[in-house]
PDB file of N, CA and C in Angstrom:
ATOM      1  N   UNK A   1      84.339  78.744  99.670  1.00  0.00           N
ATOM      2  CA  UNK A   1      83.579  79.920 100.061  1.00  0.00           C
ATOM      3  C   UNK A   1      84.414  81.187  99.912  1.00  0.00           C
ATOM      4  N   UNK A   2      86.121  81.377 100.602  1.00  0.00           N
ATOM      5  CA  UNK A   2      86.460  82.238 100.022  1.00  0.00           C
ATOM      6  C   UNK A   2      86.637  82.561  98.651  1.00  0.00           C
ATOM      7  N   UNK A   3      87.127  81.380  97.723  1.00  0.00           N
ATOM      8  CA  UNK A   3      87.060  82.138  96.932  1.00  0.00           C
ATOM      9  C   UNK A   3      85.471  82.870  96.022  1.00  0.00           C
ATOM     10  N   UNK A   4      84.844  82.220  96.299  1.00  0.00           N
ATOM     11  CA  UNK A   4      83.219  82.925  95.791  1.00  0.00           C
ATOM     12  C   UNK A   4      83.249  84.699  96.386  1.00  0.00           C
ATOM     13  N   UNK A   5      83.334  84.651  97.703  1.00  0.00           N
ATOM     14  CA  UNK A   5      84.253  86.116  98.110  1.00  0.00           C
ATOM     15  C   UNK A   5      84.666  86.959  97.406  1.00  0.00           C
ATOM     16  N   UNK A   6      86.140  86.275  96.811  1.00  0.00           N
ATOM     17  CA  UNK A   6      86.907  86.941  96.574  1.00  0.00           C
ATOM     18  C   UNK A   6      86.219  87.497  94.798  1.00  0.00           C
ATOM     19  N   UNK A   7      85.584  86.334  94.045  1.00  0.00           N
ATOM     20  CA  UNK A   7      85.588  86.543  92.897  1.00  0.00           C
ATOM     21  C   UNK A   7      84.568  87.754  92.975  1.00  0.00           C
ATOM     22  N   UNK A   8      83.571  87.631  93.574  1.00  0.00           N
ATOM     23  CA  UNK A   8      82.719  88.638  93.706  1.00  0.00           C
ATOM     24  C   UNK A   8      83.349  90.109  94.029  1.00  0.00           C
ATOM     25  N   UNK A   9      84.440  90.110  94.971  1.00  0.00           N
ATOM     26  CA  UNK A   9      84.948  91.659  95.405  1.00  0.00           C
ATOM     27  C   UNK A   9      85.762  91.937  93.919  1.00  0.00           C
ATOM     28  N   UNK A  10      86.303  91.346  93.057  1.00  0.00           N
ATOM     29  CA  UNK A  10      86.963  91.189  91.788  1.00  0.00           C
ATOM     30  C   UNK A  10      86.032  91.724  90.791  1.00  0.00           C
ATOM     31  N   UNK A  11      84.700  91.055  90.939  1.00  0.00           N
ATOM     32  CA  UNK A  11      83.695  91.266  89.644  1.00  0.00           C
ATOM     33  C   UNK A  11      83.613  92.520  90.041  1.00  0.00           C
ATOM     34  N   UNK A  12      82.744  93.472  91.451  1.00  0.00           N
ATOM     35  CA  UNK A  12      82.399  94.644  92.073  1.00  0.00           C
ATOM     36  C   UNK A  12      83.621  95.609  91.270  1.00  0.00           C
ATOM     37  N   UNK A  13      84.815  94.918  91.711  1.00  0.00           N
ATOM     38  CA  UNK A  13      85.894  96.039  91.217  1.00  0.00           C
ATOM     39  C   UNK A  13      85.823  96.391  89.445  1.00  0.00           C
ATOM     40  N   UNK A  14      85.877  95.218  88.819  1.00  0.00           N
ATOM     41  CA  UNK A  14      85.859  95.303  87.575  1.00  0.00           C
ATOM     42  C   UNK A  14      84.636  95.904  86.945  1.00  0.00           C
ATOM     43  N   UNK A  15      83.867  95.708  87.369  1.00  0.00           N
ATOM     44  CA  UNK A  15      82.540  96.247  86.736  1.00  0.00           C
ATOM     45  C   UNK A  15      82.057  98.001  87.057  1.00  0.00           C
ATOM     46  N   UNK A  16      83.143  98.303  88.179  1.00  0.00           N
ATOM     47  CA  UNK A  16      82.887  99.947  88.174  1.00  0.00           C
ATOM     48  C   UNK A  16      83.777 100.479  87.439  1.00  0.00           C
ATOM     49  N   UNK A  17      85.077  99.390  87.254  1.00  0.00           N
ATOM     50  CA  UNK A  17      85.705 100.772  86.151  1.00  0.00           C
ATOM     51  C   UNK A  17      85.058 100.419  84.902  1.00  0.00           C
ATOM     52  N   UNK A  18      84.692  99.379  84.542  1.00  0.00           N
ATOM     53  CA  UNK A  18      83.863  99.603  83.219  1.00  0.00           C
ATOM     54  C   UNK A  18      82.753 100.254  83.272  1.00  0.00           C
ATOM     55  N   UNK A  19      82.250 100.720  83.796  1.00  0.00           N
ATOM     56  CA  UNK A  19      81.171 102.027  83.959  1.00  0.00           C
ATOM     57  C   UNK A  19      81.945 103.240  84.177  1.00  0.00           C
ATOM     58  N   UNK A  20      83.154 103.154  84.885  1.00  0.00           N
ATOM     59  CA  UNK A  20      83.481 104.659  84.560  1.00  0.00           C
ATOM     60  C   UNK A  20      84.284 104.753  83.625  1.00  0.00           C
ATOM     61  N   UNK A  21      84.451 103.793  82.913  1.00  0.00           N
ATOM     62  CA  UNK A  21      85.334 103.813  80.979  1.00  0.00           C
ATOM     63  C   UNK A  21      83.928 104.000  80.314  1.00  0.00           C
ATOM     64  N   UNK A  22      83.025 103.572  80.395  1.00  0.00           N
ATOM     65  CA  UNK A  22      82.130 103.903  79.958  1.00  0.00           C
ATOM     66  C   UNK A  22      81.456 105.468  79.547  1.00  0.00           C
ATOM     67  N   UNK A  23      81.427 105.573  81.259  1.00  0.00           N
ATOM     68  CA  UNK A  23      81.065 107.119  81.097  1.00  0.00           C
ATOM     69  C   UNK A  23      82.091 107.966  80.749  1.00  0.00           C
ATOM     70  N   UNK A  24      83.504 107.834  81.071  1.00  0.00           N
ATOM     71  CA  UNK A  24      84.276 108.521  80.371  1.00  0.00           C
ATOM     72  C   UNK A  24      84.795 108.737  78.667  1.00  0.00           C
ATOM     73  N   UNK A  25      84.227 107.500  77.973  1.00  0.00           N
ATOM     74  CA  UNK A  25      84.297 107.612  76.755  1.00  0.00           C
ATOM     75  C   UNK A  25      83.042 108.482  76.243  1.00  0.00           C
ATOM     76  N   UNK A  26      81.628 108.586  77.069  1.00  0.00           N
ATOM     77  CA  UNK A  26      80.489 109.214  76.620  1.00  0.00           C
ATOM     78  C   UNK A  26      81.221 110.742  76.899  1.00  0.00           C
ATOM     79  N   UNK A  27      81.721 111.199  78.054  1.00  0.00           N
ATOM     80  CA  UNK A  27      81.776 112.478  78.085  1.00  0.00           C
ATOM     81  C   UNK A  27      83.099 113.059  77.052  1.00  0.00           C
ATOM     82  N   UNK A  28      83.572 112.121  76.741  1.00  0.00           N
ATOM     83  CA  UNK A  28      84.760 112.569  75.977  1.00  0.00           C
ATOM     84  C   UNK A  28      83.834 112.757  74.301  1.00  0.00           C
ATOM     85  N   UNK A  29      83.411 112.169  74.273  1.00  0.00           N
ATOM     86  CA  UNK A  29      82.645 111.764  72.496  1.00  0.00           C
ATOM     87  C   UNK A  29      81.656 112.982  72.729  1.00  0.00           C
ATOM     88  N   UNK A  30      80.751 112.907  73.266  1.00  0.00           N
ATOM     89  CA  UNK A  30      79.751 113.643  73.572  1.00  0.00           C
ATOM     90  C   UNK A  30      79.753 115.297  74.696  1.00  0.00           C
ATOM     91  N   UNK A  31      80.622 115.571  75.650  1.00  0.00           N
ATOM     92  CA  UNK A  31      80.385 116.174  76.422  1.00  0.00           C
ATOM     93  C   UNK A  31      79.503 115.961  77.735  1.00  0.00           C
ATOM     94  N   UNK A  32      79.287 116.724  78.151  1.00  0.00           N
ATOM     95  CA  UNK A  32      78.343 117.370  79.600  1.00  0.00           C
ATOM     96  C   UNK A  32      77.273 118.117  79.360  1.00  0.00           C
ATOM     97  N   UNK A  33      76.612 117.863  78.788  1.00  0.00           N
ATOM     98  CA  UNK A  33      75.364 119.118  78.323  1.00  0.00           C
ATOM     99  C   UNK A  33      75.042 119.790  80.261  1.00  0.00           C
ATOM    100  N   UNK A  34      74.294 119.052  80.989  1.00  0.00           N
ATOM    101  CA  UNK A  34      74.224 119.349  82.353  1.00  0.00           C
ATOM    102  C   UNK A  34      75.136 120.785  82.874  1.00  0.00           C
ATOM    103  N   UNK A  35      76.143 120.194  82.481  1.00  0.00           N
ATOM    104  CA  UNK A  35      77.292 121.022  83.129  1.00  0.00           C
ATOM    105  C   UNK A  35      78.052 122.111  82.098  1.00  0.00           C
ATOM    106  N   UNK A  36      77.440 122.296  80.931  1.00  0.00           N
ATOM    107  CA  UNK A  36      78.093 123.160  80.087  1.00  0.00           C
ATOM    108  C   UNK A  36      79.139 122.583  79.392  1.00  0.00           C
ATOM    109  N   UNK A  37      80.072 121.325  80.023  1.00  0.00           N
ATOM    110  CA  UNK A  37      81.131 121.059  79.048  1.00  0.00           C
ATOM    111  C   UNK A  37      80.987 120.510  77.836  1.00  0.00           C
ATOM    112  N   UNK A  38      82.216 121.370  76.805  1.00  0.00           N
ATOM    113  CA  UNK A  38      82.433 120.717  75.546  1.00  0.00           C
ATOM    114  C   UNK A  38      83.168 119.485  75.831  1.00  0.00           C
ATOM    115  N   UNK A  39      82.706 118.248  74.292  1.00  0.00           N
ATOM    116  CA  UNK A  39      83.899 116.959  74.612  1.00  0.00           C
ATOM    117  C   UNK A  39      84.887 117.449  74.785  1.00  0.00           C
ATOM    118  N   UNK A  40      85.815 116.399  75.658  1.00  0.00           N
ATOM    119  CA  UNK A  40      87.165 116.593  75.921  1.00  0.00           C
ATOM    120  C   UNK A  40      87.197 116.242  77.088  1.00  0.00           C
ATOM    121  N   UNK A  41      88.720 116.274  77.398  1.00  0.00           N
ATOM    122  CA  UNK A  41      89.459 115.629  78.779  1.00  0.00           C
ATOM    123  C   UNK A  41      88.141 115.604  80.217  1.00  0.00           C
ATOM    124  N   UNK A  42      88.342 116.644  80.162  1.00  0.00           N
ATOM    125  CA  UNK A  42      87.222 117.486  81.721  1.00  0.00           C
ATOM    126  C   UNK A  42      85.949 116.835  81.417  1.00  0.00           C
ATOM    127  N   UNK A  43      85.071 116.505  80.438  1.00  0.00           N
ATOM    128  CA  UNK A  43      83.962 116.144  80.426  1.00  0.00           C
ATOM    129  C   UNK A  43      84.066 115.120  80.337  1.00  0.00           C
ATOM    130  N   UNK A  44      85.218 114.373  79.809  1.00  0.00           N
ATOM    131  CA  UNK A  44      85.203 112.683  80.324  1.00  0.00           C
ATOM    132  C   UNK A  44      85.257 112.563  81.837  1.00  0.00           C
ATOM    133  N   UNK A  45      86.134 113.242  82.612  1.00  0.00           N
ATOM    134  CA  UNK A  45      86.476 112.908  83.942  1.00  0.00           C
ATOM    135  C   UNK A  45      85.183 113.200  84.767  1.00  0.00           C
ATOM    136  N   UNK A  46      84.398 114.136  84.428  1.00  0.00           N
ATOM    137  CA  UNK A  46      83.148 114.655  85.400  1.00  0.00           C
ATOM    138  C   UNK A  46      82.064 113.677  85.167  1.00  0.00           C
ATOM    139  N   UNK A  47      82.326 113.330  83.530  1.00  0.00           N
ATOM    140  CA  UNK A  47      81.399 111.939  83.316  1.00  0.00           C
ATOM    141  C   UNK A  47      81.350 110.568  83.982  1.00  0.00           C
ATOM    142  N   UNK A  48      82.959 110.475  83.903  1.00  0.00           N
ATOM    143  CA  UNK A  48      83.368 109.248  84.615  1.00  0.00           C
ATOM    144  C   UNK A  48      82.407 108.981  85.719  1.00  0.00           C
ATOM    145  N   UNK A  49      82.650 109.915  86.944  1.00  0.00           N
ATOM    146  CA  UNK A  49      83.054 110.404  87.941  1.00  0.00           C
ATOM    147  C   UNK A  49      81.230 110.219  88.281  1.00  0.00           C
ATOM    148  N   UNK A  50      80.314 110.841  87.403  1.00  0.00           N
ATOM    149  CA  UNK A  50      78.571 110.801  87.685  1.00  0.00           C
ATOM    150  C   UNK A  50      77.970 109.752  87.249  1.00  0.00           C
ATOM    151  N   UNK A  51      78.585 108.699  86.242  1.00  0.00           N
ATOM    152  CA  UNK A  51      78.413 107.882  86.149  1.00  0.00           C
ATOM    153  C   UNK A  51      78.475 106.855  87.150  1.00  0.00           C
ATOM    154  N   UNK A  52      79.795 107.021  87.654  1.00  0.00           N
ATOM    155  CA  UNK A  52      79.935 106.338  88.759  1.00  0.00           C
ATOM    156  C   UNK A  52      79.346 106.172  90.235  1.00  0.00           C
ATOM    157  N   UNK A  53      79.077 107.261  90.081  1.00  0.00           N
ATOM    158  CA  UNK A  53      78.075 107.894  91.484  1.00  0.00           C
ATOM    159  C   UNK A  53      76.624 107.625  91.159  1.00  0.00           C
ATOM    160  N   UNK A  54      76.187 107.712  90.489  1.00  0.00           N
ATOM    161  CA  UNK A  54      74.654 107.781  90.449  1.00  0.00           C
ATOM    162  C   UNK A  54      74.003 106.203  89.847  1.00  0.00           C
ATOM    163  N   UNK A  55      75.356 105.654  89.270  1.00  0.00           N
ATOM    164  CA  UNK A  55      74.629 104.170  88.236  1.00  0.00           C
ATOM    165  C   UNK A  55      75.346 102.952  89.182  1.00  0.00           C
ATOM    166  N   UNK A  56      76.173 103.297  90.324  1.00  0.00           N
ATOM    167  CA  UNK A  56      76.830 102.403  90.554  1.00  0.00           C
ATOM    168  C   UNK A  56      76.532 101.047  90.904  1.00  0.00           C
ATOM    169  N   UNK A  57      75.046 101.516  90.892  1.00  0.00           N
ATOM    170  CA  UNK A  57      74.391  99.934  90.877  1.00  0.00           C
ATOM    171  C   UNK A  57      74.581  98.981  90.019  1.00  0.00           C
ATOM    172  N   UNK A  58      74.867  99.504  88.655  1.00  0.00           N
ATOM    173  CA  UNK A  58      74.906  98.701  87.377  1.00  0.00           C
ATOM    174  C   UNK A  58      76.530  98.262  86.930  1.00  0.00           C
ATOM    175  N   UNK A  59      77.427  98.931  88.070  1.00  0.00           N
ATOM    176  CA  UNK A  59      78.594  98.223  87.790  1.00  0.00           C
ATOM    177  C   UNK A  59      78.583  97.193  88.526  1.00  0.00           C
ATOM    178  N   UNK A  60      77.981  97.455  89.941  1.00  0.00           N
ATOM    179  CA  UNK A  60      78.676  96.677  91.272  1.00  0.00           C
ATOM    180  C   UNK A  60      77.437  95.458  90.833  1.00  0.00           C
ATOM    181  N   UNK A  61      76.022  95.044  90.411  1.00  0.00           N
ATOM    182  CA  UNK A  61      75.404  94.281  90.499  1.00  0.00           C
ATOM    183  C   UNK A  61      75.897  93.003  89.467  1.00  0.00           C
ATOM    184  N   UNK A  62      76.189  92.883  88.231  1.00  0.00           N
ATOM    185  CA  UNK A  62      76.380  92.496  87.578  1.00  0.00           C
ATOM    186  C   UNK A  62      77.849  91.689  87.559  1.00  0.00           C
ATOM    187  N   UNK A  63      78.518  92.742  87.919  1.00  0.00           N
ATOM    188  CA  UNK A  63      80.371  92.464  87.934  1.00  0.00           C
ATOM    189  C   UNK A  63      79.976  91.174  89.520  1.00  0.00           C
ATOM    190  N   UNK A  64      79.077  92.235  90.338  1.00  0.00           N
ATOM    191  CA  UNK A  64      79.669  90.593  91.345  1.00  0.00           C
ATOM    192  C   UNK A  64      78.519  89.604  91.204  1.00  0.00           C
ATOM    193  N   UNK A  65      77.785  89.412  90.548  1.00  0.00           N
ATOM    194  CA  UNK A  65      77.105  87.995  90.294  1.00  0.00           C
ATOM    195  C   UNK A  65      78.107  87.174  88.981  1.00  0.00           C
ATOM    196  N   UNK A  66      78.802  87.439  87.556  1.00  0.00           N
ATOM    197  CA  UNK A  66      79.563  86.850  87.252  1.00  0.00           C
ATOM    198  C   UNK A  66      80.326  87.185  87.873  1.00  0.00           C
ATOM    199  N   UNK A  67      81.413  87.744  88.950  1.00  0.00           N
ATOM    200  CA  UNK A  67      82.361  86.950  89.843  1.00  0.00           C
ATOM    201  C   UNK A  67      82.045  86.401  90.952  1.00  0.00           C
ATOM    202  N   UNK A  68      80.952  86.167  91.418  1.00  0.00           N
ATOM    203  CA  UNK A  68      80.679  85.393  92.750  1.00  0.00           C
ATOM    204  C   UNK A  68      80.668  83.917  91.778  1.00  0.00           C
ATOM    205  N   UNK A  69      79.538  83.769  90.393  1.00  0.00           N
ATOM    206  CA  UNK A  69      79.578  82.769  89.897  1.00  0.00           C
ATOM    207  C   UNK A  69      80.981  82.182  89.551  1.00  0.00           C
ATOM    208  N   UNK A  70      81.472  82.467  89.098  1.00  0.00           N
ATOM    209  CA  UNK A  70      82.915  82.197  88.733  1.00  0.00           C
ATOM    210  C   UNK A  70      83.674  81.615  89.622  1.00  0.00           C
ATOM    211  N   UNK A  71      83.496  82.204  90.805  1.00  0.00           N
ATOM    212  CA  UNK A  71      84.582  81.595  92.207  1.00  0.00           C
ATOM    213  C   UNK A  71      84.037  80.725  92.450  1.00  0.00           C
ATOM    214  N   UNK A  72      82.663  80.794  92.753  1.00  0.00           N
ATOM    215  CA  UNK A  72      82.294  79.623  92.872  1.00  0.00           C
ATOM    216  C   UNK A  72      81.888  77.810  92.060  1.00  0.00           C
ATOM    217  N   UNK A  73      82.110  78.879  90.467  1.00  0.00           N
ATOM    218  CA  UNK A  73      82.541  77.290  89.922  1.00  0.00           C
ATOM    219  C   UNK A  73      84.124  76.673  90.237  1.00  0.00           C
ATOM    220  N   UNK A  74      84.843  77.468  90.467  1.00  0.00           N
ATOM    221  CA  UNK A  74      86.590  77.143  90.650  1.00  0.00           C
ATOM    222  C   UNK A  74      86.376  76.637  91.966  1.00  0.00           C
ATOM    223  N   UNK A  75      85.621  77.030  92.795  1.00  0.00           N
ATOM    224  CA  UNK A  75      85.342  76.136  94.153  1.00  0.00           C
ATOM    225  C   UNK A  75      84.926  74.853  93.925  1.00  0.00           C
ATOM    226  N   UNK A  76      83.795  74.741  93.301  1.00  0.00           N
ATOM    227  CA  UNK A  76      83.521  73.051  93.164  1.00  0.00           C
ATOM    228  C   UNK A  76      84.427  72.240  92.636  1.00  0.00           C
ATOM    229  N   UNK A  77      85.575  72.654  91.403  1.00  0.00           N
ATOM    230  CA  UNK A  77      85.773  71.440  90.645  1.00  0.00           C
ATOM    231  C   UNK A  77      87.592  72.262  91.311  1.00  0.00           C
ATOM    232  N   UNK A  78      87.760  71.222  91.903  1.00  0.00           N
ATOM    233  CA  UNK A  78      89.201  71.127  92.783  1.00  0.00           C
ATOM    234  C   UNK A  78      90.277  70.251  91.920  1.00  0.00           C
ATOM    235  N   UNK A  79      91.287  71.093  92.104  1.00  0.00           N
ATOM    236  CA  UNK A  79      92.635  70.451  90.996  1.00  0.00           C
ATOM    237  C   UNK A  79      93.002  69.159  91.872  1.00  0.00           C
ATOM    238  N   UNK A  80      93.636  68.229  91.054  1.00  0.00           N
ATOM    239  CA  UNK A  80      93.493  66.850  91.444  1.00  0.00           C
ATOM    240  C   UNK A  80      94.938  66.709  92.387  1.00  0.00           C
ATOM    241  N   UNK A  81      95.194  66.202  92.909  1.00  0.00           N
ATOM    242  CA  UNK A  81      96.876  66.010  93.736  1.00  0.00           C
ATOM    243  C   UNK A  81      97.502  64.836  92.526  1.00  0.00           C
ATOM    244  N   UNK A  82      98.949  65.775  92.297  1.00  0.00           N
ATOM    245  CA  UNK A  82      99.710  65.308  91.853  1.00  0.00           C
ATOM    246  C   UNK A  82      99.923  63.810  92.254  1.00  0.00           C
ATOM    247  N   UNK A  83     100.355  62.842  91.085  1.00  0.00           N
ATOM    248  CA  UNK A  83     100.795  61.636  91.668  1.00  0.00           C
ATOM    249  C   UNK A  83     102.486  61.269  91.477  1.00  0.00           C
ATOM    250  N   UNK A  84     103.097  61.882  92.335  1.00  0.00           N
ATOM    251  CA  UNK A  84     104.117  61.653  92.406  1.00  0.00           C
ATOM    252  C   UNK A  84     105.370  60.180  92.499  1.00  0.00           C
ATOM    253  N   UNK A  85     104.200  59.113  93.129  1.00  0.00           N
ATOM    254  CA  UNK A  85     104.580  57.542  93.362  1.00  0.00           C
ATOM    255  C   UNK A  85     105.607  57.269  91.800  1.00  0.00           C
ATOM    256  N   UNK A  86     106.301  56.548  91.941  1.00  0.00           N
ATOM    257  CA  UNK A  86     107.198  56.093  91.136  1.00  0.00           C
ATOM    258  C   UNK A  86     107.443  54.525  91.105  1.00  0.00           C
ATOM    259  N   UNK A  87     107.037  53.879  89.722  1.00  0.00           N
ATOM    260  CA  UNK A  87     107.382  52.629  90.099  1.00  0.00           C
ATOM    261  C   UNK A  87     107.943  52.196  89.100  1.00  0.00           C
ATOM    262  N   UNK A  88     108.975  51.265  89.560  1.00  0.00           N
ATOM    263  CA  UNK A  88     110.261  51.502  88.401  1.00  0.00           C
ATOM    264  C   UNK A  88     109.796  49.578  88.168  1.00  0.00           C
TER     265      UNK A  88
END
């Protein structure tokens, strides 16, 4: 169970910075029309940044259903105990 947890707080994490690489590559390529900015540095970061705020549903939903799934397949199938016995 923890780890299903954990994979899920993992997916949540991973899946917002790929929405705000996302939006930061759009505002860098493209600009800010909204906001007046030309591409470049500043219109990636403000992009990032509204992307992140307004879509964050679409990082956090996705990222933690493949990592909740994930933990929870590594939960079912358990590494086996070493067999250490020795017989000479």
């Amino acid at each position: 169970m923890v780890r299903t947890i954990i994979g899920t707080a993992v997916g949540v994490v991973i899946g917002m910075l790929v929405l705000a690489g996302a939006g930061a590559w759009y505002g860098y390529v493209n600009g800010v029309p909204t906001a007046q900015l030309p591409p470049g540095l500043e219109a990636a970061c403000v992009s990032a940044f509204s992307w992140s705020v307004f879509l964050f549903w679409m990082g956090m939903l996705p990222g933690a259903v493949i990592g909740g799934a994930a933990g929870f397949g590594s939960w079912l199938i358990r590494p086996k105990e070493p067999n250490f016995s020795r017989t000479t």
